[in-house]
C-alpha atoms as a PDB file:
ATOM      1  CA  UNK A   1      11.942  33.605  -4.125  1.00  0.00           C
ATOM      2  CA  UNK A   2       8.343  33.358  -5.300  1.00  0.00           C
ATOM      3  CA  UNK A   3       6.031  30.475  -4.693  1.00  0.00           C
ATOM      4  CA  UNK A   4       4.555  28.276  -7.000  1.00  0.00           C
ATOM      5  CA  UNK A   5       1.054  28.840  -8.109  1.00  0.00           C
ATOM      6  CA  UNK A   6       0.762  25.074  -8.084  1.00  0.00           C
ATOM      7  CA  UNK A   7       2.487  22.150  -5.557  1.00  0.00           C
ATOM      8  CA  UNK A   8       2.900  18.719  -6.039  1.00  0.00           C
ATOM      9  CA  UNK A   9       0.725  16.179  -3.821  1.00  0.00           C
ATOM     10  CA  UNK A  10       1.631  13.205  -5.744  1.00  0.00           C
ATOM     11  CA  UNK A  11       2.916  11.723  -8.319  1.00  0.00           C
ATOM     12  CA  UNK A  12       1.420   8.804 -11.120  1.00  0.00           C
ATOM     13  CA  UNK A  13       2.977   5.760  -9.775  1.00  0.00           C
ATOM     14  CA  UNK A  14       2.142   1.633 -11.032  1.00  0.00           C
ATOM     15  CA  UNK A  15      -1.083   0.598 -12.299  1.00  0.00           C
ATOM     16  CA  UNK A  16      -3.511  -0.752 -10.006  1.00  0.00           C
ATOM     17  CA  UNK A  17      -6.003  -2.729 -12.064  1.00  0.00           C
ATOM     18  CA  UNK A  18      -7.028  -2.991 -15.614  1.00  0.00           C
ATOM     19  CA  UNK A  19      -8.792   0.573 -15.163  1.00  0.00           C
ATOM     20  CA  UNK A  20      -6.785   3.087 -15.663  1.00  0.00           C
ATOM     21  CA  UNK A  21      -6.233   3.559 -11.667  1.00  0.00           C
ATOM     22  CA  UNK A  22      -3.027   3.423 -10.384  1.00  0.00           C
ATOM     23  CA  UNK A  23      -1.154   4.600  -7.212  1.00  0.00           C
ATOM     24  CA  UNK A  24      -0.531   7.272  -5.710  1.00  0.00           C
ATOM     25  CA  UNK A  25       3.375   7.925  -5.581  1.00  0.00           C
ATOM     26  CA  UNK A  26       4.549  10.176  -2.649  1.00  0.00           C
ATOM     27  CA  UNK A  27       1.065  11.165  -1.370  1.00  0.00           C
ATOM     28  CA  UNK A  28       0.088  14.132   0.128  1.00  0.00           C
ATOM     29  CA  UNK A  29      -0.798  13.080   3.968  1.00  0.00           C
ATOM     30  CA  UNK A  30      -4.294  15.026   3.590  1.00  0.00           C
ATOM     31  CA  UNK A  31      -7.076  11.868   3.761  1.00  0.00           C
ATOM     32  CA  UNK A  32      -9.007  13.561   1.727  1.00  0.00           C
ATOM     33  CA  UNK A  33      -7.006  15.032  -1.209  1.00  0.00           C
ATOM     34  CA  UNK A  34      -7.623  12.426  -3.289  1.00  0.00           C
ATOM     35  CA  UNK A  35     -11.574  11.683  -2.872  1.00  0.00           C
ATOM     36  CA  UNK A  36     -13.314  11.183  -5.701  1.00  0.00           C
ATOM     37  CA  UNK A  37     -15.185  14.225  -7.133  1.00  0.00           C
ATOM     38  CA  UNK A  38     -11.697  16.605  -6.298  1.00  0.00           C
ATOM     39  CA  UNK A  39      -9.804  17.633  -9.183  1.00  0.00           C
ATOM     40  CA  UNK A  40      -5.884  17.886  -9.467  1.00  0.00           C
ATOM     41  CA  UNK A  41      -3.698  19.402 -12.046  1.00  0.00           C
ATOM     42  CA  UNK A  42      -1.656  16.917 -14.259  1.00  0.00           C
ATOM     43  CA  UNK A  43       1.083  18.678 -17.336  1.00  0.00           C
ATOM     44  CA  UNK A  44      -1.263  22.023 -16.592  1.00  0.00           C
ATOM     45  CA  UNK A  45      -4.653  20.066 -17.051  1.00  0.00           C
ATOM     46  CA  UNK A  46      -7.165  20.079 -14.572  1.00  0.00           C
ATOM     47  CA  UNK A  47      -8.441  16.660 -13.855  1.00  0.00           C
ATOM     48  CA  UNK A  48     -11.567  15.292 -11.462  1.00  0.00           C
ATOM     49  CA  UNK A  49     -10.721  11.918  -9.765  1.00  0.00           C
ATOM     50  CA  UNK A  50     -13.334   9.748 -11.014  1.00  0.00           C
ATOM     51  CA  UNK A  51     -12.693   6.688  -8.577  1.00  0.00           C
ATOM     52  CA  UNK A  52     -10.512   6.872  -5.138  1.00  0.00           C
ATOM     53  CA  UNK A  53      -9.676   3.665  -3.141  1.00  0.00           C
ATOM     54  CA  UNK A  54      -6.377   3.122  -0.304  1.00  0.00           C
ATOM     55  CA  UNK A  55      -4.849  -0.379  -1.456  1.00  0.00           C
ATOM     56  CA  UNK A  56      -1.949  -1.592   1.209  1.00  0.00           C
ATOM     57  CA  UNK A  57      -2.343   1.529   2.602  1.00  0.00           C
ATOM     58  CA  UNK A  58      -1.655   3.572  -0.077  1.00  0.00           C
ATOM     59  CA  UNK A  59      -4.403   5.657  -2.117  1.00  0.00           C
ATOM     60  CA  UNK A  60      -5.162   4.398  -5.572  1.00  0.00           C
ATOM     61  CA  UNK A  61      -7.264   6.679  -8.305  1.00  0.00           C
ATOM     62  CA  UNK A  62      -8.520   6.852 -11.273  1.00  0.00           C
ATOM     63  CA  UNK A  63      -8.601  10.375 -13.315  1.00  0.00           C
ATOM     64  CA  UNK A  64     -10.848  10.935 -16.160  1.00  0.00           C
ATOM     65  CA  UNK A  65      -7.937  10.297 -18.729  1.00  0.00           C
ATOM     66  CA  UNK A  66      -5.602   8.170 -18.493  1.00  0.00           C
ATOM     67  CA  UNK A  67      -2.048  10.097 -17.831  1.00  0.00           C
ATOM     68  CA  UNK A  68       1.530   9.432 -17.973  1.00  0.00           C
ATOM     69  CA  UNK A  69       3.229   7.276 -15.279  1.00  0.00           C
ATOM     70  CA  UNK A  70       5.628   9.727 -13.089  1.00  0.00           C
ATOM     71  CA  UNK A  71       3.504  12.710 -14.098  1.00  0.00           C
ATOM     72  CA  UNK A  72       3.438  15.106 -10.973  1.00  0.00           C
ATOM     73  CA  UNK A  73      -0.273  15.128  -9.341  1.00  0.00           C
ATOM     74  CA  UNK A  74      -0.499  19.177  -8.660  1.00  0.00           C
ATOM     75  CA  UNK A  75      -3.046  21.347  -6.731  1.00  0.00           C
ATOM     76  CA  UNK A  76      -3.288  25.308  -6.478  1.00  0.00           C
ATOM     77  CA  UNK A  77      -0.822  26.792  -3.411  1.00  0.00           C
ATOM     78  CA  UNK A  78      -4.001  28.399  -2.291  1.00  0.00           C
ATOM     79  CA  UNK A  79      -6.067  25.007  -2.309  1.00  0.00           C
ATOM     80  CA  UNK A  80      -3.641  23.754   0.518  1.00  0.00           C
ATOM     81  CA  UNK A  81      -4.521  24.811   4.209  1.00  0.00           C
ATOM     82  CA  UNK A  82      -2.127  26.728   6.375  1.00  0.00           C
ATOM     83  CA  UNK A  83       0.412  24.323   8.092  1.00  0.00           C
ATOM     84  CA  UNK A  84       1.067  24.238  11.954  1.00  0.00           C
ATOM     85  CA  UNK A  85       2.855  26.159  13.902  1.00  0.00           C
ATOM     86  CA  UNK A  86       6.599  25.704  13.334  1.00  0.00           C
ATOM     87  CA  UNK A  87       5.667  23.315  10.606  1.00  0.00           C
ATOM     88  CA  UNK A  88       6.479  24.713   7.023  1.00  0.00           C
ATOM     89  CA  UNK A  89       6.024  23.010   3.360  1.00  0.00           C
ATOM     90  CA  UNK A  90       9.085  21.612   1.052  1.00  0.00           C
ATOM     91  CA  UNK A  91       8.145  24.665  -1.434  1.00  0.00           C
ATOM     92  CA  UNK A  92       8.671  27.085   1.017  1.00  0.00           C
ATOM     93  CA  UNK A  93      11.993  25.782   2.103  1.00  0.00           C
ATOM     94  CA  UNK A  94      13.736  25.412  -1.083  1.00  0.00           C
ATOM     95  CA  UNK A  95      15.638  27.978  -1.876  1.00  0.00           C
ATOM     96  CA  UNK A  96      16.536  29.566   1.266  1.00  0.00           C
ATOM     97  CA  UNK A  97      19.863  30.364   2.658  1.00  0.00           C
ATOM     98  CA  UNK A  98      20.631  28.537   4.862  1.00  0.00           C
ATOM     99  CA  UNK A  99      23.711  30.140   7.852  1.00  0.00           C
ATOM    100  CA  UNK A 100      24.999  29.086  10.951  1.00  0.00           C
ATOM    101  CA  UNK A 101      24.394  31.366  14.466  1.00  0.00           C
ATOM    102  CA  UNK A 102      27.193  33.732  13.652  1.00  0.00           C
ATOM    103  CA  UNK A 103      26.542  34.495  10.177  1.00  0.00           C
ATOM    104  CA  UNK A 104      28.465  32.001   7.944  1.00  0.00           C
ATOM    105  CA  UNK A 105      26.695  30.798   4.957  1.00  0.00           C
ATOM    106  CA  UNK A 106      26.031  26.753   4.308  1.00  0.00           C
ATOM    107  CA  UNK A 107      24.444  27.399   0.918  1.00  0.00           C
ATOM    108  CA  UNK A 108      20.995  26.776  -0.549  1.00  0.00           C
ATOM    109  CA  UNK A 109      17.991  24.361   0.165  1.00  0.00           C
ATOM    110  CA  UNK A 110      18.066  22.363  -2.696  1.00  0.00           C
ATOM    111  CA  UNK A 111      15.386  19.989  -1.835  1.00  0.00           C
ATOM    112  CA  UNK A 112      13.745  18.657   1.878  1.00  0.00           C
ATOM    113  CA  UNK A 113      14.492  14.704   1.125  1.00  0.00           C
ATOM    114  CA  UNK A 114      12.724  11.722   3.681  1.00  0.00           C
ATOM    115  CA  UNK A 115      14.920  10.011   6.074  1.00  0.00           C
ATOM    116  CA  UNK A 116      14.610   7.356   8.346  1.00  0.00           C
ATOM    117  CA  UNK A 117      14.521   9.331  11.395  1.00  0.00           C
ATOM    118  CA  UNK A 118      13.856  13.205  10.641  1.00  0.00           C
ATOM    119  CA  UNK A 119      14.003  15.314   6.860  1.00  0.00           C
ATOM    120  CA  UNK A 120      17.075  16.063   5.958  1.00  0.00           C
ATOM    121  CA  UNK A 121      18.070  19.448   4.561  1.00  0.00           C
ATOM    122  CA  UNK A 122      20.069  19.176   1.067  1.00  0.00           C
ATOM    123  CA  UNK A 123      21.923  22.349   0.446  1.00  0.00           C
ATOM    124  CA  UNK A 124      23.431  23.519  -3.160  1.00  0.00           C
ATOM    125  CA  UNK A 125      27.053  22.920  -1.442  1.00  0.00           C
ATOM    126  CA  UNK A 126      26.584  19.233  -0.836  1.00  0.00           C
ATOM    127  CA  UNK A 127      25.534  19.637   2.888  1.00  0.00           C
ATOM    128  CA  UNK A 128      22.947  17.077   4.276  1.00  0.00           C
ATOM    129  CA  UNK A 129      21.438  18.785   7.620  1.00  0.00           C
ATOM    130  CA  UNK A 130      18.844  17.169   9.571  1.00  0.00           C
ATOM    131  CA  UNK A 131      15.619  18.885   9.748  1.00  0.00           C
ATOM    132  CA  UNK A 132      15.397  18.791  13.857  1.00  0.00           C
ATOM    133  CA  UNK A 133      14.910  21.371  16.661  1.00  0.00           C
ATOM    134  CA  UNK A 134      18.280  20.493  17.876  1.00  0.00           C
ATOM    135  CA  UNK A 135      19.700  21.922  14.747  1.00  0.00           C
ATOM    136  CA  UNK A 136      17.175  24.138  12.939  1.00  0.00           C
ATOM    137  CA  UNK A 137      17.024  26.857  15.295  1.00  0.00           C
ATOM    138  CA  UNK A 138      14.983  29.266  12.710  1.00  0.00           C
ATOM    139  CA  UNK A 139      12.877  29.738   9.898  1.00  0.00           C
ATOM    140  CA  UNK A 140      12.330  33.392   8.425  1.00  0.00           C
ATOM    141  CA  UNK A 141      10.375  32.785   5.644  1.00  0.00           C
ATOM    142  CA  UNK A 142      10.332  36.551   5.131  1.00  0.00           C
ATOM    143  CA  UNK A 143      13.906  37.214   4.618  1.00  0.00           C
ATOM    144  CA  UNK A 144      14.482  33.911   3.285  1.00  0.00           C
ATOM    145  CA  UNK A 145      17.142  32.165   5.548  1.00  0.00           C
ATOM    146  CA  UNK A 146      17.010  29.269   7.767  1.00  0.00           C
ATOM    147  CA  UNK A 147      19.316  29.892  10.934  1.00  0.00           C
ATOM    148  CA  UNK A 148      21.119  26.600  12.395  1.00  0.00           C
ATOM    149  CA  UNK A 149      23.250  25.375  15.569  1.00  0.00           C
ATOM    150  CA  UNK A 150      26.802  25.355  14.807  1.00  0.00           C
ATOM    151  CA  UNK A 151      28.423  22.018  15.119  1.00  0.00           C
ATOM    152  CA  UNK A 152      26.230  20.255  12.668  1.00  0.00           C
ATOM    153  CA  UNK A 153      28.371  21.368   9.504  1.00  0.00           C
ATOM    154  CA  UNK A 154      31.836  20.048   9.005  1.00  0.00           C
ATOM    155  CA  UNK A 155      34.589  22.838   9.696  1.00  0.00           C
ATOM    156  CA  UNK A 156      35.256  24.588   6.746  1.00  0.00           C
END
């Protein structure tokens, strides 16, 4: 499955002011992504930040134009540094297969969603897997497949 050429870092979220600025909606955790003077993509169009603030902890810009509320706040897949060792991001994970030690199949990653503890893993089939050592027990990005513990699926 190819990558995107561009991944979301945030998205438009409530107005912040009589500016145009408004907050940042599922922010990237890079400090600086959203300085002012850095550009991001919004509906295809690149964009500078033209003021960049944290209010209650959260960042809070203001783009050049004024854009859509919900609009996804993109940057280039090559703009984004390598992650850690054994860390990996949501674009690379959706998609892949995802099979128990022994070979049976779960289904797809559908999307890596936040939980109170750990990710979780949403497959295609309805599965919910928890994105932990204790079950994850490999990524192979390069044939596509996440391997997990058994026990951590209902029987089937």
């Amino acid at each position: 499955m190819p990558e995107p050429e561009r991944v979301v870092v945030g998205r438009v979220g409530r107005p912040h002011g009589l500016d145009g600025s408004f907050f940042v909606e599922s922010a990237s955790e890079d400090p600086g992504r959203f300085a002012a003077g850095k550009t991001l993509y919004v509906g295809g169009e690149e964009l500078r930040i033209v003021g960049s603030k944290q209010a209650r902890g959260r960042p809070v810009i203001r783009l050049e134009r004024r854009v859509e509320r919900g609009a996804a706040l993109e940057v280039p897949r090559e703009a984004l540094p390598p992650p850690a060792e054994g860390s990996y991001y949501v674009f690379q994970l959706v998609g892949l297969q995802v099979v128990e030690e022994g070979g049976e199949s779960l289904g797809r990653v559908e999307e890596v969603a936040p939980g109170v503890a750990n990710d979780v893993l949403e497959l295609d089939t309805g599965l919910a897997l928890p994105l932990v050592d204790a079950c994850v027990r490999e990524v192979d990005l390069a044939s596509g497949r996440i391997v997990v513990a058994p026990g951590f699926a209902p029987p089937g």
